[in-house]
Protein backbone atom coordinates (compact mmCIF):
# COMPACT_ATOMS: atom_id res chain seq x y z
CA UNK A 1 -48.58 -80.89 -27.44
CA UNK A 2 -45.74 -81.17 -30.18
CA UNK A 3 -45.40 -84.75 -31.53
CA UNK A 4 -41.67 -85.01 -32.54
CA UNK A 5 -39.32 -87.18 -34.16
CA UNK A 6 -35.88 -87.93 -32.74
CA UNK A 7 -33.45 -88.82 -35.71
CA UNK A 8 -30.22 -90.11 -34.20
CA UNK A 9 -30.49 -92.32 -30.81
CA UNK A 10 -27.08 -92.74 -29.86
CA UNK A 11 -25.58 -91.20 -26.13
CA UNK A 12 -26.81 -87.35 -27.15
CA UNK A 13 -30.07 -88.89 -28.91
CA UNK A 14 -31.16 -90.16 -25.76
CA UNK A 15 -30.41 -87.65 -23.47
CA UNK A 16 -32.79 -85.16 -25.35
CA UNK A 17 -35.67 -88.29 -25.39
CA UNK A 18 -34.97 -88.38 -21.56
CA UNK A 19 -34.78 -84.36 -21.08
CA UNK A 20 -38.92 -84.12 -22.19
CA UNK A 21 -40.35 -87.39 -22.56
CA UNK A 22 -43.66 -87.78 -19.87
CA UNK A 23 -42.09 -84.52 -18.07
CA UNK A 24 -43.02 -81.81 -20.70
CA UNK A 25 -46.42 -80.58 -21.19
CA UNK A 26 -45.53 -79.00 -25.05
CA UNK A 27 -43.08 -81.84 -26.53
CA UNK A 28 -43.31 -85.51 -26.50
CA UNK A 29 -41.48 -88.05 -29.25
CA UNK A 30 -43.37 -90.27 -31.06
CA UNK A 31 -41.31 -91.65 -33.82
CA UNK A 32 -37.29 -92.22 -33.32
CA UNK A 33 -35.30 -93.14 -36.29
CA UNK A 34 -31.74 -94.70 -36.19
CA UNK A 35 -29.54 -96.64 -38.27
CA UNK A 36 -29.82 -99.58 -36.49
CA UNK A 37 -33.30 -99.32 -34.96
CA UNK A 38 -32.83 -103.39 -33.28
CA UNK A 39 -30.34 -102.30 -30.90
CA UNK A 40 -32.43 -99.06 -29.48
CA UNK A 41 -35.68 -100.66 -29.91
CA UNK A 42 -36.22 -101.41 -26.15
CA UNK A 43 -35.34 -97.59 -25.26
CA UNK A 44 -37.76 -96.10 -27.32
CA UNK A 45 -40.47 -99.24 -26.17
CA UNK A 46 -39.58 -97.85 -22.66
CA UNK A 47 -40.03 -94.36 -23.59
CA UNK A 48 -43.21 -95.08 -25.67
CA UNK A 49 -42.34 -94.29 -28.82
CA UNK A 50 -41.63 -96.71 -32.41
CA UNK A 51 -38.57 -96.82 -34.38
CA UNK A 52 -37.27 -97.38 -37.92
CA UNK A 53 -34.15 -96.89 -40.00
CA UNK A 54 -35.82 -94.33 -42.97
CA UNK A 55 -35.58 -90.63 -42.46
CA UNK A 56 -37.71 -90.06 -44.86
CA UNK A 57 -40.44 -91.71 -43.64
CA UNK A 58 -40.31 -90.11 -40.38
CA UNK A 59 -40.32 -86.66 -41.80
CA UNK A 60 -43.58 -87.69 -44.00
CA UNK A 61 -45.38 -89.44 -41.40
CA UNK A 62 -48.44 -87.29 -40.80
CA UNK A 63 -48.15 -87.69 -36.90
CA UNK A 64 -44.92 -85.85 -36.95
CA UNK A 65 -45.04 -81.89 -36.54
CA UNK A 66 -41.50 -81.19 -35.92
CA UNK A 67 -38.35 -83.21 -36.08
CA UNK A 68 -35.19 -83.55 -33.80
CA UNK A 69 -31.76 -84.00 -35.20
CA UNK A 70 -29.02 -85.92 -33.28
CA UNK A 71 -26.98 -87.31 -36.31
CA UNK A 72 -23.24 -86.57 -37.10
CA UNK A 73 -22.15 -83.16 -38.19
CA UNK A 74 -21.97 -83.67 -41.72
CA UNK A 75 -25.69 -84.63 -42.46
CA UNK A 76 -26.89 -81.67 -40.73
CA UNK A 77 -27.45 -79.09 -43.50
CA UNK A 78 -29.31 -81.41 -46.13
CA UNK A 79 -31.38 -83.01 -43.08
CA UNK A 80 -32.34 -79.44 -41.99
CA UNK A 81 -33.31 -78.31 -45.68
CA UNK A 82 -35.61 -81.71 -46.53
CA UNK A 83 -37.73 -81.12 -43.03
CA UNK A 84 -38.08 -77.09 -43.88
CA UNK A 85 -39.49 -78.24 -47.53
CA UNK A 86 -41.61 -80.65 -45.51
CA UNK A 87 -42.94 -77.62 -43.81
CA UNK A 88 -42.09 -78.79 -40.49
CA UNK A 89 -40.22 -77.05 -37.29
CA UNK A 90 -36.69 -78.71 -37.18
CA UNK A 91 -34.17 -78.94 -34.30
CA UNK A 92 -30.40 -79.59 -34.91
CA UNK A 93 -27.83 -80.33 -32.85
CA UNK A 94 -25.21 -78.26 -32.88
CA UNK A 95 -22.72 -77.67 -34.77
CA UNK A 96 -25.68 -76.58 -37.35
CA UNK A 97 -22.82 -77.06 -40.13
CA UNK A 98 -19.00 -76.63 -40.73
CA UNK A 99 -18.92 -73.99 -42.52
CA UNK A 100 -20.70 -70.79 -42.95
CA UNK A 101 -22.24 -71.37 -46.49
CA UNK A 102 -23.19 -74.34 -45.66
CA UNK A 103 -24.81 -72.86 -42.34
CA UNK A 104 -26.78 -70.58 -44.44
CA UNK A 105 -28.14 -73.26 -46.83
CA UNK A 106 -30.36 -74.80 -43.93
CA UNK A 107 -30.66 -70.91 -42.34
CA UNK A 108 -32.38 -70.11 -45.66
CA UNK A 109 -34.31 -73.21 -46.25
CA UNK A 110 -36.33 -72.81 -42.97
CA UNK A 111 -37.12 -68.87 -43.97
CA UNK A 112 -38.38 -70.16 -46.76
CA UNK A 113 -40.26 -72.19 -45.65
CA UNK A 114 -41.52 -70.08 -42.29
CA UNK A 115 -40.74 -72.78 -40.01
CA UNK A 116 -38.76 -72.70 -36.53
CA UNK A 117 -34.93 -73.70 -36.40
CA UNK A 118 -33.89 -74.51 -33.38
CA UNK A 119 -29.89 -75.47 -32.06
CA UNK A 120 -28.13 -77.23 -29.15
CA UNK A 121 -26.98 -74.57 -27.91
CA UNK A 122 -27.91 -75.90 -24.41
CA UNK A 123 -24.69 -74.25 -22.32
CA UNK A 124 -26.89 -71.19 -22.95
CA UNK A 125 -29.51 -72.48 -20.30
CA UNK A 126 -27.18 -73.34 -17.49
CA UNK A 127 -28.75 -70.94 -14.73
CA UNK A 128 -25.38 -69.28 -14.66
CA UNK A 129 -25.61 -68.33 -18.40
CA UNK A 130 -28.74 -67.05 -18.09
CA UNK A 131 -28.20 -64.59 -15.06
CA UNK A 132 -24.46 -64.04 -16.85
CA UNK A 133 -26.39 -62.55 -20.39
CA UNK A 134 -29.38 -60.20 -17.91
CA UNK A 135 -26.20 -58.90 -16.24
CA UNK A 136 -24.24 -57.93 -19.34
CA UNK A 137 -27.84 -56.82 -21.38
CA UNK A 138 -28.77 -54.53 -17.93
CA UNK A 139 -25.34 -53.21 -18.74
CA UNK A 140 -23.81 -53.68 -15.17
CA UNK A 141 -20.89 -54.34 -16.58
CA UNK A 142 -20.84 -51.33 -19.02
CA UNK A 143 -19.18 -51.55 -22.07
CA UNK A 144 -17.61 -55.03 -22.69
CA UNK A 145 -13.61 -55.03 -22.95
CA UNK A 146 -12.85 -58.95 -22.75
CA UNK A 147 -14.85 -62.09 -22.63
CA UNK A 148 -12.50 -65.37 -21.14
CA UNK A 149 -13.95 -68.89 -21.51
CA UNK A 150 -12.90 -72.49 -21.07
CA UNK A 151 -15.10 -75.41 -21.74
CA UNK A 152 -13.72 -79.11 -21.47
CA UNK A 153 -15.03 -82.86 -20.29
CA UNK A 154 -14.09 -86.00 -20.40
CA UNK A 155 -16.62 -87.47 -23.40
CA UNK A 156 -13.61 -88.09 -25.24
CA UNK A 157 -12.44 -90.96 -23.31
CA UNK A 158 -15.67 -92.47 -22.73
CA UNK A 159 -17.61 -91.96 -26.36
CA UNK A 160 -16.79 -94.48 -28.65
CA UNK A 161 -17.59 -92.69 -31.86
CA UNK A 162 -15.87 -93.23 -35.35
CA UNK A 163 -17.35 -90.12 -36.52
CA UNK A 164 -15.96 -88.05 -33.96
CA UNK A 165 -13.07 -89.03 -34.15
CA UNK A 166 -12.99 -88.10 -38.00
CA UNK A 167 -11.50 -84.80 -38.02
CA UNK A 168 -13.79 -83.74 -41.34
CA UNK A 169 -16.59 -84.52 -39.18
CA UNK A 170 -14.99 -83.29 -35.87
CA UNK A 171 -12.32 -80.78 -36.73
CA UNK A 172 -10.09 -78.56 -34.52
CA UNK A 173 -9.76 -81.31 -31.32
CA UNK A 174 -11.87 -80.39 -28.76
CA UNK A 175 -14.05 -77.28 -30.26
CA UNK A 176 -16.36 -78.80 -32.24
CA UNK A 177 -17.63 -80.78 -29.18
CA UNK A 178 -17.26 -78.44 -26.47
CA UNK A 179 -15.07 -75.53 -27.35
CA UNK A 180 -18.02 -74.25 -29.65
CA UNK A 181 -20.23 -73.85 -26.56
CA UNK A 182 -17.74 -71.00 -25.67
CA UNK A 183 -17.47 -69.52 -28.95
CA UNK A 184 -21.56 -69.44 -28.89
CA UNK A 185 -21.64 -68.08 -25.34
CA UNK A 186 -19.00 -65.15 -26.86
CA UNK A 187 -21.24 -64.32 -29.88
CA UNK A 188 -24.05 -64.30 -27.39
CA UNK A 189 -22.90 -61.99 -25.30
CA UNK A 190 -20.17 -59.84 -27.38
CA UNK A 191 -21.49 -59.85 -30.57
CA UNK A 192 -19.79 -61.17 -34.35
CA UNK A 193 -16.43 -62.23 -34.07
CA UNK A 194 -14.29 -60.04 -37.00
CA UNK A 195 -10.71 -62.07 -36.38
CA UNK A 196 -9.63 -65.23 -34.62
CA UNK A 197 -6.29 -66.79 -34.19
CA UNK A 198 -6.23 -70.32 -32.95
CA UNK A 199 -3.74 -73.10 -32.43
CA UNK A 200 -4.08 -76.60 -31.67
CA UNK A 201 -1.87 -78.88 -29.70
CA UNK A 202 -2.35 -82.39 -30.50
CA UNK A 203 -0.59 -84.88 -27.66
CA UNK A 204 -2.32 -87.88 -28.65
CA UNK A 205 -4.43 -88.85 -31.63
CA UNK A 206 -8.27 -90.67 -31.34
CA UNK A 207 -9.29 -92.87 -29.83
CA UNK A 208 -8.76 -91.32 -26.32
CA UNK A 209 -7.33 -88.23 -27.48
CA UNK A 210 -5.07 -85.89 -25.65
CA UNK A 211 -5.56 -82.20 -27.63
CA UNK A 212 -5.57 -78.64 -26.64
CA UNK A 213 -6.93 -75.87 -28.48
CA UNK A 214 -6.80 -72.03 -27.98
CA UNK A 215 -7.75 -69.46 -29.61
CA UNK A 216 -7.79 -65.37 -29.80
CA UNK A 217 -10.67 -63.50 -31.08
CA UNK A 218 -11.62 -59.55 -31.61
CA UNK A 219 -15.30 -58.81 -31.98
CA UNK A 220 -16.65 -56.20 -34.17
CA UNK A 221 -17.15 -54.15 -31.55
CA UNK A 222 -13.65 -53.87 -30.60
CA UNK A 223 -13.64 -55.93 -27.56
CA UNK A 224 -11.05 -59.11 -27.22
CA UNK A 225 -11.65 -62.77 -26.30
CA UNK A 226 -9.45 -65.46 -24.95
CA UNK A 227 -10.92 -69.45 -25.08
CA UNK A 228 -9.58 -72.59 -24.82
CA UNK A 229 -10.90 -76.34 -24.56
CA UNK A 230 -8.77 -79.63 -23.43
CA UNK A 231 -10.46 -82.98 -24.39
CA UNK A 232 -10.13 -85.64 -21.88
CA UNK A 233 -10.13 -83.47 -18.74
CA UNK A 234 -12.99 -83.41 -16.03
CA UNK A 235 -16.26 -81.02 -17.03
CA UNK A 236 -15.05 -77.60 -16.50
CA UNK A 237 -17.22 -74.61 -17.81
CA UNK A 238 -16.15 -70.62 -17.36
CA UNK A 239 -16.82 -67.76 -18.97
CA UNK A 240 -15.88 -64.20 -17.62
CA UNK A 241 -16.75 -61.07 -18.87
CA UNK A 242 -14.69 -57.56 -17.90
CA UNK A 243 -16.63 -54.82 -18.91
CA UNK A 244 -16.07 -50.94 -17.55
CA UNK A 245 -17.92 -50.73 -15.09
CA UNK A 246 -17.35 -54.25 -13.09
CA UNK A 247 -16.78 -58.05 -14.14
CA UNK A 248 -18.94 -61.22 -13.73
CA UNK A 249 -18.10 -64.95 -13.92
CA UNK A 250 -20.36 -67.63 -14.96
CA UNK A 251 -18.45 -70.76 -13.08
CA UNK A 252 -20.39 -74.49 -13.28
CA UNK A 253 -23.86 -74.68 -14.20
CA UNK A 254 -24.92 -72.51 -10.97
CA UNK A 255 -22.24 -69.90 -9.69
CA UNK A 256 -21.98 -66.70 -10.86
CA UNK A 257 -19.58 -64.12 -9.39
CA UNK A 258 -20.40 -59.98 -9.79
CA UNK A 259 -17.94 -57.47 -8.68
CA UNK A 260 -18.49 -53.98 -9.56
CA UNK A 261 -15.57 -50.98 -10.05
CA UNK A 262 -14.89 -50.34 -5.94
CA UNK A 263 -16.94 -53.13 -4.35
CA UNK A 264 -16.25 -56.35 -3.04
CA UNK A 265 -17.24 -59.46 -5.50
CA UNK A 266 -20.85 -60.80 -4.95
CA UNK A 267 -21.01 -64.62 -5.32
CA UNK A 268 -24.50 -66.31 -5.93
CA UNK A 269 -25.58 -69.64 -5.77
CA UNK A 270 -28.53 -70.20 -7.96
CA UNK A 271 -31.06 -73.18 -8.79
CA UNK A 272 -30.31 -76.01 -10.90
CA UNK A 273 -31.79 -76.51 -14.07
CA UNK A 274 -31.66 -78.78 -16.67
CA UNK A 275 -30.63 -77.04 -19.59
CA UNK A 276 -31.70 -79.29 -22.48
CA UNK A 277 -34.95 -79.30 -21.08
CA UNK A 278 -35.33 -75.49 -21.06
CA UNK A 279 -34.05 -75.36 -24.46
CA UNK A 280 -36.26 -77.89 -25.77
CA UNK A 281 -39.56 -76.23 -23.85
CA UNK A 282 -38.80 -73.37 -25.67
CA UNK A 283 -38.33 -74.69 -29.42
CA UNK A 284 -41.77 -75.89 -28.58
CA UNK A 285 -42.89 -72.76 -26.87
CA UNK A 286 -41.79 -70.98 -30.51
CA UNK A 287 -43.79 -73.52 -32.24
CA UNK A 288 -46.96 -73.20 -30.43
CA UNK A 289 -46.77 -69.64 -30.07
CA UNK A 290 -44.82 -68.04 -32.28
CA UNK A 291 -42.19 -66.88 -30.31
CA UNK A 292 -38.92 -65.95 -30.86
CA UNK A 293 -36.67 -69.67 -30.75
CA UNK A 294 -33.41 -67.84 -27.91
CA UNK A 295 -30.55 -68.54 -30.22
CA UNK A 296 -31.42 -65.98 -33.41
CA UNK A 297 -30.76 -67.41 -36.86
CA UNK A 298 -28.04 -64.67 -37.45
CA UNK A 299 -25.84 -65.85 -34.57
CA UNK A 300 -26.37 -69.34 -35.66
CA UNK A 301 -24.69 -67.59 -38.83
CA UNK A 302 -22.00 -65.90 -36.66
CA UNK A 303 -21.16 -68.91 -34.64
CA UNK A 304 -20.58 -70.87 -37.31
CA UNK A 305 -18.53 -68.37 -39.54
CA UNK A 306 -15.85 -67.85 -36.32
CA UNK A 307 -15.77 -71.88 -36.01
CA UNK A 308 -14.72 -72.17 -39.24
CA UNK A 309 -12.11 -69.50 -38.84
CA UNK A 310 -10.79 -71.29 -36.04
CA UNK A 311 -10.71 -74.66 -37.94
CA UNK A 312 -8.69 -72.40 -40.40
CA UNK A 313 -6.45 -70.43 -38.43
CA UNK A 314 -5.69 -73.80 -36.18
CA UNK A 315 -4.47 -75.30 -39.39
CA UNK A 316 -2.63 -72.52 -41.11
CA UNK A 317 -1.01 -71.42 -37.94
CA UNK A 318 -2.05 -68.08 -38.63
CA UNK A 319 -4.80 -65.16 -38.16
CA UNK A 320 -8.01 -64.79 -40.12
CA UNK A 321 -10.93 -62.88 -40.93
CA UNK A 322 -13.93 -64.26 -39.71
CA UNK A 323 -16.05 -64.49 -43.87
CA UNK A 324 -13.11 -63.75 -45.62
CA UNK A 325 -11.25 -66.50 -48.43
């Protein structure tokens, strides 16, 4: 069994307490830290674990093997680095940082220091995801052509947040919170992003936003993207992939459609999961065992490096190449 410490316990905070705590067998929290530990102290007493406002202390506390990040965007990076030179496994939710040097700061620290990185990168896990990436690795699909994929929800109308609603925290509208869970699902499956050209169309500034953003990529590879989030509309998640040979779509959490060159499409229904659970099972699995963590430090790196040329292109109205000034 891991004992953890969850730094951050606001809405996200406590929905990775409640994903594992007294349901995993590998992870449990023991220590919680947040900025104003009176106001979550009766959460962590019901979840059976203490709480205090020092970072530092958490991350030195002797109970603590690994540490859970669920703090704003921009105290990622130097939060990752200080638990890697504590030796300790560290989780961070994503985005891991801004911008790609940045990114590679905390990527680097945790080599260093031969511990586990984990990210957020929950949408992964949906059970539609999962069968989406075995169809495209099997290589039903063939060669990939074009990747389509549209993440959006309503937290923006119902998360009182002044940091994300700070666009140096939360750039780019919608993508940092959900349009990046698309952009991850693209590396995942297509590969590095080379160009990206994104616009944003702001109807409304925060609080309750009303913001579009779009953008279109070209992987390395060749192959094209399309993807787009809206903040403020109901949850929404698709991604579809056209490949040669056939094209599957990943629609909800559950359905994923398969139609091959000549035959009908074959809808499935499959199981619910909860995805931040699996996620979180298997930053502990990688812990305990050794195992490969599912979201490899050099897409964290590619992710990352095609947000901020979205950030980029969004604001200069313009193409650009993902790593280049």
């Amino acid at each position: 069994m891991i004992n953890a410490a969850i730094v951050g316990l606001g809405r996200w905070g406590k929905a990775i307490v409640e994903a594992v705590q007294g349901k995993s067998e590998r992870l449990r929290f023991v220590r919680g830290v947040s900025q104003e530990p009176g106001e979550v102290a009766g959460f962590a007493a019901a979840h059976g674990f203490e709480v205090g406002a020092e970072f530092a202390d958490a991350v030195a506390d002797p109970r603590v093997q690994a540490v859970v990040l669920a703090t704003p965007h921009a105290l990622h990076v130097d939060q990752v680095v200080a638990v890697a030179r504590a030796g300790k496994p560290v989780w961070c939710e994503k985005p891991l940082a801004l911008s790609r040097s940045q990114a590679e700061r905390a990527v680097a620290a945790c080599r260093d220091a031969g511990v586990i990185l984990g990210l957020g990168n929950n949408k992964r896990c949906f059970a539609s995801m999962r069968e989406l990436e075995r169809t495209v690795v099997d290589g039903v699909l063939g060669d990939i052509l074009h990747i389509e994929g549209h993440f959006c929800n309503e937290h923006s109308t119902r998360v009182a947040c002044g940091w994300r609603d700070d666009p140096r925290q939360a750039p780019g509208g919608g993508m940092t919170g959900a349009g990046l869970h698309v952009l991850d699902a693209f590396v995942n499956l297509a590969g590095p992003i080379a160009e990206v050209d994104a616009r944003l169309f702001a109807r409304k500034p925060a609080p309750d936003p009303r913001d579009a953003i779009a953008a279109l990529v070209t992987f390395e590879s060749g192959a094209t993207g399309l993807l787009a989030t809206v903040r403020a509309g109901p949850m929404y998640w698709r991604v579809h992939v056209f490949g040669t040979k056939g094209w599957a779509e990943a629609r909800d959490e559950t359905t994923l459609t398969v139609a091959r060159n000549g035959d009908k499409p074959q809808q499935q229904a499959l199981p619910q999961v909860d995805s931040l659970a699996v996620l979180l099972e298997a930053f502990a699995e990688s812990i305990e065992t050794g195992k490969p963590f599912p979201v490899p430090m050099s897409e964290m790196l590619d992710v990352v490096g095609a947000f901020e040329a979205i950030i980029r292109s969004a604001s200069e109205s313009r193409p650009i190449v993902v790593g280049r000034p």
